[in-house]
Protein backbone atom coordinates (compact mmCIF):
# COMPACT_ATOMS: atom_id res chain seq x y z
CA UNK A 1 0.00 0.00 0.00
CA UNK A 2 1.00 3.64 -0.25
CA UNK A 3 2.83 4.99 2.44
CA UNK A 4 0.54 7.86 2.36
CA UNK A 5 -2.17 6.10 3.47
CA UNK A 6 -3.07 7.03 6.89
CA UNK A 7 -5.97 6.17 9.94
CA UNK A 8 -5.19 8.98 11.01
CA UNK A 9 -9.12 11.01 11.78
CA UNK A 10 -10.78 13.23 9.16
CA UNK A 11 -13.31 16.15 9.81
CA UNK A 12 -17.20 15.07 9.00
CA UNK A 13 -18.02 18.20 8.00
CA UNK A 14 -16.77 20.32 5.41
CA UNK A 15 -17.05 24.22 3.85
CA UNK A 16 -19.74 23.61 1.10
CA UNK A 17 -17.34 26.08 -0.88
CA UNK A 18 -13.67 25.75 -0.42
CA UNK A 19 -14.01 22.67 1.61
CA UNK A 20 -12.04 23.33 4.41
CA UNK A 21 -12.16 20.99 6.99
CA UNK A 22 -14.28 21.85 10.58
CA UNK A 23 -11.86 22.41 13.01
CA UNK A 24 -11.75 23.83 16.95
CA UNK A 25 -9.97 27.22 14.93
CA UNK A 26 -12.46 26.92 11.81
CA UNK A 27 -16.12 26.45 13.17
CA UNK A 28 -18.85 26.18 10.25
CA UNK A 29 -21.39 28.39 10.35
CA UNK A 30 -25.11 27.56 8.86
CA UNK A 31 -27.30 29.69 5.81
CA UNK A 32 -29.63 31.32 8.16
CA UNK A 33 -31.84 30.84 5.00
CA UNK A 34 -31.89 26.92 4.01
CA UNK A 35 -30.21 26.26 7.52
CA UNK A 36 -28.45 22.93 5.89
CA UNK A 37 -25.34 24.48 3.84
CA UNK A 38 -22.82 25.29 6.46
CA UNK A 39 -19.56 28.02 5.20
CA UNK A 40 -16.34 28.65 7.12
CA UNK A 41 -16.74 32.19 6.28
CA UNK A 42 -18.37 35.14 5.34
CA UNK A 43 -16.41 35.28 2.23
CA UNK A 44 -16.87 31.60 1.13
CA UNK A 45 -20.68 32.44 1.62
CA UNK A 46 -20.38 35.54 -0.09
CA UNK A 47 -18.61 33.48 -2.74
CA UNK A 48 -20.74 30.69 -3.13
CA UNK A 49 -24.80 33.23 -3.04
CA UNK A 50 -24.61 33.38 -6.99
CA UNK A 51 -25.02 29.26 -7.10
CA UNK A 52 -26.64 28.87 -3.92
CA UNK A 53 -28.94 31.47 -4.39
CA UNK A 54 -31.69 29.00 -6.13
CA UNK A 55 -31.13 26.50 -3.85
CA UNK A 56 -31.52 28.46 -0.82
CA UNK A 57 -35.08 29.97 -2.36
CA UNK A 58 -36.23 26.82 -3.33
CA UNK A 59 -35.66 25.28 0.12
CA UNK A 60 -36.39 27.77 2.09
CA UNK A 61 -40.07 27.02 2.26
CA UNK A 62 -39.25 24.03 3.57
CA UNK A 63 -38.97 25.52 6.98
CA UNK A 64 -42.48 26.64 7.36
CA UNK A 65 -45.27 26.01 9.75
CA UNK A 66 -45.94 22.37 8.58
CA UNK A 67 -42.64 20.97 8.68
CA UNK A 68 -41.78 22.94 12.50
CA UNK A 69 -44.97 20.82 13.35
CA UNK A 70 -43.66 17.85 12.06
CA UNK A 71 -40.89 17.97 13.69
CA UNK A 72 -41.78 19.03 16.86
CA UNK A 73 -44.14 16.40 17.39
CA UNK A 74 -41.27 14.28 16.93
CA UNK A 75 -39.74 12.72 20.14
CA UNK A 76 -36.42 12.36 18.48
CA UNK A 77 -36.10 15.51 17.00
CA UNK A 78 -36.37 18.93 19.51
CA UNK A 79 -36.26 21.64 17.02
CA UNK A 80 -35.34 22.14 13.71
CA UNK A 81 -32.25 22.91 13.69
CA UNK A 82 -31.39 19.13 15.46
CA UNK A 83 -32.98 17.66 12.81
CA UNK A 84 -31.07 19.53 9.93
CA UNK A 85 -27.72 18.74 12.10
CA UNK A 86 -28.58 15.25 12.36
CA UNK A 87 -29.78 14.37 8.99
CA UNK A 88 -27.13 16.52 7.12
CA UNK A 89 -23.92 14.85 9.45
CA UNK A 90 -25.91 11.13 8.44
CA UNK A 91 -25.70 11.79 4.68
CA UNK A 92 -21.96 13.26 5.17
CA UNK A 93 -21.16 10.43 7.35
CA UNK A 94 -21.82 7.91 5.04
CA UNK A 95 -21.41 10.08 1.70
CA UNK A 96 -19.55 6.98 0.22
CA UNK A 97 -21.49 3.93 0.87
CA UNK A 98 -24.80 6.10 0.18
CA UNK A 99 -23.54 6.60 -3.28
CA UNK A 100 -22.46 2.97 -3.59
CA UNK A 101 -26.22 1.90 -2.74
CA UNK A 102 -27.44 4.06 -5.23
CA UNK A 103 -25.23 2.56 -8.01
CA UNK A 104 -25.96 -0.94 -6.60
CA UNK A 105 -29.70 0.13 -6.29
CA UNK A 106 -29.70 1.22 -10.07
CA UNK A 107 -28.15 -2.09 -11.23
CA UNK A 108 -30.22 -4.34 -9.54
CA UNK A 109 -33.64 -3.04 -10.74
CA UNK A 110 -32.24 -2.79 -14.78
CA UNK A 111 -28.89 -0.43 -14.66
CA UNK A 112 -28.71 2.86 -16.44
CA UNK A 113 -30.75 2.85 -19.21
CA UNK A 114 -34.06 1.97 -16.76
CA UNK A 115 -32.88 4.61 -14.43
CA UNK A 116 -33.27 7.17 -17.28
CA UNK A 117 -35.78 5.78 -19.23
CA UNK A 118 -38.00 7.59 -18.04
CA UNK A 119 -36.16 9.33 -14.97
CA UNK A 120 -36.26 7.86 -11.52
CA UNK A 121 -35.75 8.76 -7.94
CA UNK A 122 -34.71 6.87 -4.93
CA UNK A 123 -36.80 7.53 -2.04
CA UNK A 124 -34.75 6.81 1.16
CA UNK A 125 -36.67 6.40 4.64
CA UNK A 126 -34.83 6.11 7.81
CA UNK A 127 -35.74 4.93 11.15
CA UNK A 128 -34.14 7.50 13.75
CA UNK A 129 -31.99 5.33 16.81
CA UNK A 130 -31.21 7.38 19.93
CA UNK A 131 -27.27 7.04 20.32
CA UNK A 132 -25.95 4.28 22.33
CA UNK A 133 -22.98 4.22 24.73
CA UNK A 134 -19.66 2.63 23.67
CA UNK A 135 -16.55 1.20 24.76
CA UNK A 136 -13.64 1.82 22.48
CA UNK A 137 -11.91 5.05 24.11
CA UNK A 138 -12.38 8.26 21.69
CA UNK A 139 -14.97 7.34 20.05
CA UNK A 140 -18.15 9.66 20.01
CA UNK A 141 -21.13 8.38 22.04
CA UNK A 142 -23.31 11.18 20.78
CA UNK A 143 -22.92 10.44 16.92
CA UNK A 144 -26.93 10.88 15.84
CA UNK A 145 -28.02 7.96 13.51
CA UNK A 146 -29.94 6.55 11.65
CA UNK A 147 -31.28 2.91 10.39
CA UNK A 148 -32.53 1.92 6.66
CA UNK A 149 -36.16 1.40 7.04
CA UNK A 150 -37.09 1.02 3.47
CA UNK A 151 -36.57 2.55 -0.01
CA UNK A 152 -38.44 2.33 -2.92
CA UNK A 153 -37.53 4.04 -6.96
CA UNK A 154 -40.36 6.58 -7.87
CA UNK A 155 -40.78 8.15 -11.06
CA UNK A 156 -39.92 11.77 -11.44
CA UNK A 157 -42.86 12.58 -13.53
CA UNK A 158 -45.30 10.85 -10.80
CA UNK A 159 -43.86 13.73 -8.34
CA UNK A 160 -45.15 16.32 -9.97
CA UNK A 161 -47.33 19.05 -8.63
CA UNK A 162 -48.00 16.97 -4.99
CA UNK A 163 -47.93 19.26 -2.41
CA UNK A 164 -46.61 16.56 -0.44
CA UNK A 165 -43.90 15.29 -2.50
CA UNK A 166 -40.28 15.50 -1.67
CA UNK A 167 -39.19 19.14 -1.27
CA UNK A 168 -42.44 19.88 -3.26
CA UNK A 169 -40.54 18.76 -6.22
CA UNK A 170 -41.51 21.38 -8.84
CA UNK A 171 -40.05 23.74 -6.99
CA UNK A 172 -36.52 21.98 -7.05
CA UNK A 173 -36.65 22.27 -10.93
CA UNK A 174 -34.59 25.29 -11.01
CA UNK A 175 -31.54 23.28 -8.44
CA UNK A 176 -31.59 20.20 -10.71
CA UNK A 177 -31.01 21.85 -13.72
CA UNK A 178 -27.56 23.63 -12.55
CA UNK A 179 -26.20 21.12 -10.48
CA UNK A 180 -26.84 19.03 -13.66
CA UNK A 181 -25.32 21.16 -15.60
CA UNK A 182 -22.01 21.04 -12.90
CA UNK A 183 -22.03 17.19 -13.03
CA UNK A 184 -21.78 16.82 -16.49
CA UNK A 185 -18.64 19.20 -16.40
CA UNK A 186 -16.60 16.31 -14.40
CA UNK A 187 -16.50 13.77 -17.03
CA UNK A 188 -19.11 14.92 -20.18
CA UNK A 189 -18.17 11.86 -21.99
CA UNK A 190 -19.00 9.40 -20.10
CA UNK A 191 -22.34 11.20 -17.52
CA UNK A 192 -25.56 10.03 -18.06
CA UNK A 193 -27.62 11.86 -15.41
CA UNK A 194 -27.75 12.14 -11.59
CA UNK A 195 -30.47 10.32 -9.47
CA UNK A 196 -32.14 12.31 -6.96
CA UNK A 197 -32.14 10.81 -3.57
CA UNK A 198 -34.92 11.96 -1.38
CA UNK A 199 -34.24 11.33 2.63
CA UNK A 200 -37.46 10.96 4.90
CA UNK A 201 -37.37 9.89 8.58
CA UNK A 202 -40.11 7.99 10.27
CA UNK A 203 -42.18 10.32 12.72
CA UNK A 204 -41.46 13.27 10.44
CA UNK A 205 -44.46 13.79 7.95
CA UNK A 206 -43.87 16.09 4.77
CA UNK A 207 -39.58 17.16 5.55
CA UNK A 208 -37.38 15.30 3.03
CA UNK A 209 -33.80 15.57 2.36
CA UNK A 210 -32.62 16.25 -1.13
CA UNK A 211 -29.58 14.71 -2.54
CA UNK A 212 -28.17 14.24 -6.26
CA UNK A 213 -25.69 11.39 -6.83
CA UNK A 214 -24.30 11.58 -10.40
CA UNK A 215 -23.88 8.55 -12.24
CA UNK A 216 -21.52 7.44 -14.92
CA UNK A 217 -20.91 4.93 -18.06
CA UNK A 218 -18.28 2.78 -18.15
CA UNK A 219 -15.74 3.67 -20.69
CA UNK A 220 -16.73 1.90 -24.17
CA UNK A 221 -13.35 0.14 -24.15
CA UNK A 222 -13.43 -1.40 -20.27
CA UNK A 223 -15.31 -4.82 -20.11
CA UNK A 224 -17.23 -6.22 -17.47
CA UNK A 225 -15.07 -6.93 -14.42
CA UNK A 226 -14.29 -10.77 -14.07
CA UNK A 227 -15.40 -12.76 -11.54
CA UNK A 228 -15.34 -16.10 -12.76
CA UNK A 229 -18.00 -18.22 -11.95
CA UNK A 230 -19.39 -16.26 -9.42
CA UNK A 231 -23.58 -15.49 -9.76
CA UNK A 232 -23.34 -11.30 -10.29
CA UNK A 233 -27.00 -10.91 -8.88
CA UNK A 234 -25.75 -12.95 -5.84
CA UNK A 235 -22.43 -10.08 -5.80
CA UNK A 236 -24.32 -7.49 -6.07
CA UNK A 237 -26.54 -8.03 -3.23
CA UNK A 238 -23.98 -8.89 -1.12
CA UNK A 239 -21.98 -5.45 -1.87
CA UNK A 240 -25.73 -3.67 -0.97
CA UNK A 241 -25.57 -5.27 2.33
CA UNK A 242 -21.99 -4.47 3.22
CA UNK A 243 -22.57 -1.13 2.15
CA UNK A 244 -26.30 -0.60 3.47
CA UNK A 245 -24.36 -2.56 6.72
CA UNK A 246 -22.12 0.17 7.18
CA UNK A 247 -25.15 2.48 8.08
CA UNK A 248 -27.00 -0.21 10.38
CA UNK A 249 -24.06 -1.21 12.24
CA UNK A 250 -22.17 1.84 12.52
CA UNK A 251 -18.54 1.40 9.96
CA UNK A 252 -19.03 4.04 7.90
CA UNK A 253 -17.08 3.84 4.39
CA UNK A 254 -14.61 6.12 3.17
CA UNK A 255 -12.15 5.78 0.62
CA UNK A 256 -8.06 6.88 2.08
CA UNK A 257 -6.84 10.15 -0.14
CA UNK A 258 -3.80 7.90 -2.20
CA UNK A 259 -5.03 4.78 -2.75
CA UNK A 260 -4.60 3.28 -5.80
CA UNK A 261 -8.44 2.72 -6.55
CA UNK A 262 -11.53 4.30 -5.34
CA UNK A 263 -12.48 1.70 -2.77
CA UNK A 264 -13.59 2.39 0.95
CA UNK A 265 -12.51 0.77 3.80
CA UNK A 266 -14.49 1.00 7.31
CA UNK A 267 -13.90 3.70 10.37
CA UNK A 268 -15.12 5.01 13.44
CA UNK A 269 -16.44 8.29 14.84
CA UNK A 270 -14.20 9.63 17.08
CA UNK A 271 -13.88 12.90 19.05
CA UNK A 272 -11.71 15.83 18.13
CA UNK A 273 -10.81 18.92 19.01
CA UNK A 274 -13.04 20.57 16.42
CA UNK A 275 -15.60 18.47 16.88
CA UNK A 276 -16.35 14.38 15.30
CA UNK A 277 -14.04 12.89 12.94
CA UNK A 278 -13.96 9.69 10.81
CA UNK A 279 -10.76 7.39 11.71
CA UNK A 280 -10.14 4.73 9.25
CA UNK A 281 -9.95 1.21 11.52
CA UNK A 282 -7.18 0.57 8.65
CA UNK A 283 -5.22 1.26 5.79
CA UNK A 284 -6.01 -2.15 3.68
CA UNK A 285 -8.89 -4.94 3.94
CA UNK A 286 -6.38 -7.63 4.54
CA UNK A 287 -5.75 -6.54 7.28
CA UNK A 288 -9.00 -6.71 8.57
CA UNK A 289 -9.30 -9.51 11.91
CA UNK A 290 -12.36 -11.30 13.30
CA UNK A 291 -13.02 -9.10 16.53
CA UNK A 292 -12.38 -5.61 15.20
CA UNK A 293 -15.45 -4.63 14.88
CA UNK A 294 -18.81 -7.09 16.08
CA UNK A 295 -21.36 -5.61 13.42
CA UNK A 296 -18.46 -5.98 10.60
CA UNK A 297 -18.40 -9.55 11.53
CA UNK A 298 -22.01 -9.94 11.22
CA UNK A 299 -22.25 -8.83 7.74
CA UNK A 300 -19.53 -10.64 6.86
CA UNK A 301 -20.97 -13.88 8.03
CA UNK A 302 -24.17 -13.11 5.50
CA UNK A 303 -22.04 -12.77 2.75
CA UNK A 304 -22.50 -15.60 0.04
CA UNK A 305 -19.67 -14.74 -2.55
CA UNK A 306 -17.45 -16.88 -1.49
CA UNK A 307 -13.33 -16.42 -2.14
CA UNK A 308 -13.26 -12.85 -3.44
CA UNK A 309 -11.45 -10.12 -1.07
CA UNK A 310 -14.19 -7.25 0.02
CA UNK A 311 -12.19 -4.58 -1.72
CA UNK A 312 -12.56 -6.72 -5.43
CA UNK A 313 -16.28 -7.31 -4.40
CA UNK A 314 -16.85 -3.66 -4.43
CA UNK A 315 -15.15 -2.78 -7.39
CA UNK A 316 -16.58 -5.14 -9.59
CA UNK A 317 -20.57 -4.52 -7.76
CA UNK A 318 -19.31 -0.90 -9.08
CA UNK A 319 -18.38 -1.43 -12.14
CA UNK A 320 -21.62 -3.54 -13.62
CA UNK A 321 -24.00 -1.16 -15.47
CA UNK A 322 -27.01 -4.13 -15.39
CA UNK A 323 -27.47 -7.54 -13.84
């Protein structure tokens, strides 16, 4: 492995402009107008109004009388701004392996051409779990999470003008459209679209959390990863559950800044100065041990593709475009 790989911890929670890292010397402050996008500065939010200007406006009915009710009535939740802190550090907690679901999600119901034909969206519900003690020394005890409770693909068309839909989804026309338009700048050869992800918690009737994954072809020249005789439906649901498994049992994914591929490995939530921090458990999956980590060990022991290292299970449930 690369000697710059490190386990050493990395912020949760980032400038949504320059990306600067939360620290104890570099608190993020929130948009007092969609309360979610959090800058390290008055001139990074100065910076960043001409873009986030239509999001901003198109969210910021969001925060009206229904959804304060909502929330309120809400045992888990006591105020607003909780639940924007504790839905917005979920999705950048597990930023990775919600993105891998997504792909995974796409392939399994008929890959990219299904997802677009005619445009989909994921719709994400959570179950909210009230934070639980724990014994390894550092780690956060006060991390807010979440469960999967179910998920289901909608059409984007059968959103349309429902009051109740996610983010009342004609009004997020105007955000689609340029953070489209930004996606396809990152590789406009090979994007096809982004999928809209639309977070919902139970208890909390009519508040959704938006998020747009972009998705990608394969290169025409790069074949279908090999994996011998192995059932790919059958490796495919087994990288959903070690991803969705990450979420439910608290080893969040993230991939180490120079590694040679773009494959996660699990980490903790530990305490730092400027607040909660991901720490990689390690640098490599071999060197993963029995013990390490109990809920690890339980997904591991549902897995049913057999001889094939976690980090080549990944790539190659990544790399499919359809079952």
């Amino acid at each position: 492995m690369s000697s710059l790989l490190t386990t050493r911890p990395s912020a949760l929670r980032e400038c949504d402009h320059c990306d600067a890292p939360q620290s104890a010397k570099r608190p993020l402050r929130r948009c007092g107008g969609c309360i979610q996008t959090m800058y390290c500065s008055k001139n990074c939010q100065k910076a960043a109004w001409p873009q986030h200007k239509i999001l901003c406006r198109a969210n910021a009915h969001l925060w009206g009388e229904q959804a304060v009710s909502a929330i309120s009535q809400s045992s888990s939740f006591p105020s607003v701004t909780a639940y924007c802190d504790c839905i917005s550090i979920f999705v950048e907690t597990h930023d990775w392996a919600l993105k891998a679901i997504a792909r995974v999600a796409i392939t399994l119901e008929g890959g990219i051409d299904w997802f677009l034909n005619p445009p989909k969206v994921l719709c994400i519900c959570l179950s909210p779990e009230d934070p639980q003690p724990v014994e390894n020394a550092g780690e956060s005890s006060r991390m807010p999470t979440f469960k999967f409770h179910s998920q289901k693909f909608v059409v984007s068309e059968d959103l349309a003008g429902k009051p109740r839909s996610p983010n009342n989804w004609d009004r997020q026309a105007p955000v689609l459209a340029e953070q489209e338009e930004r996606f396809r700048r990152i590789d406009p050869d090979h994007y096809v679209g982004s999928l809209p992800v639309c977070f919902s918690v139970v208890g909390v009737v009519g508040v959704h959390h938006l998020r747009l994954y972009p998705q990608f072809r394969r290169p025409s020249n790069v074949s279908d990863p090999a994996i011998g005789d192995r059932d790919k439906e059958t490796l495919l649901e087994d990288a959903f559950m070690l991803f969705a498994g990450s979420i439910d049992f608290s080893y969040p994914l993230r991939e180490l800044e120079g590694g040679s591929r773009p494959i996660a490995v699990p980490g903790r939530v530990v305490r730092t100065r400027g607040g909660r921090s991901w720490q990689a458990m390690f640098t490599d999956w071999s060197e993963y041990r029995r013990g390490i980590h109990d809920g690890l060990d339980t997904i591991l022991d549902l897995l049913r593709t057999t001889n094939m290292r976690l980090d080549d299970l990944m790539a190659a449930a990544l790399a499919f475009e359809c079952i």
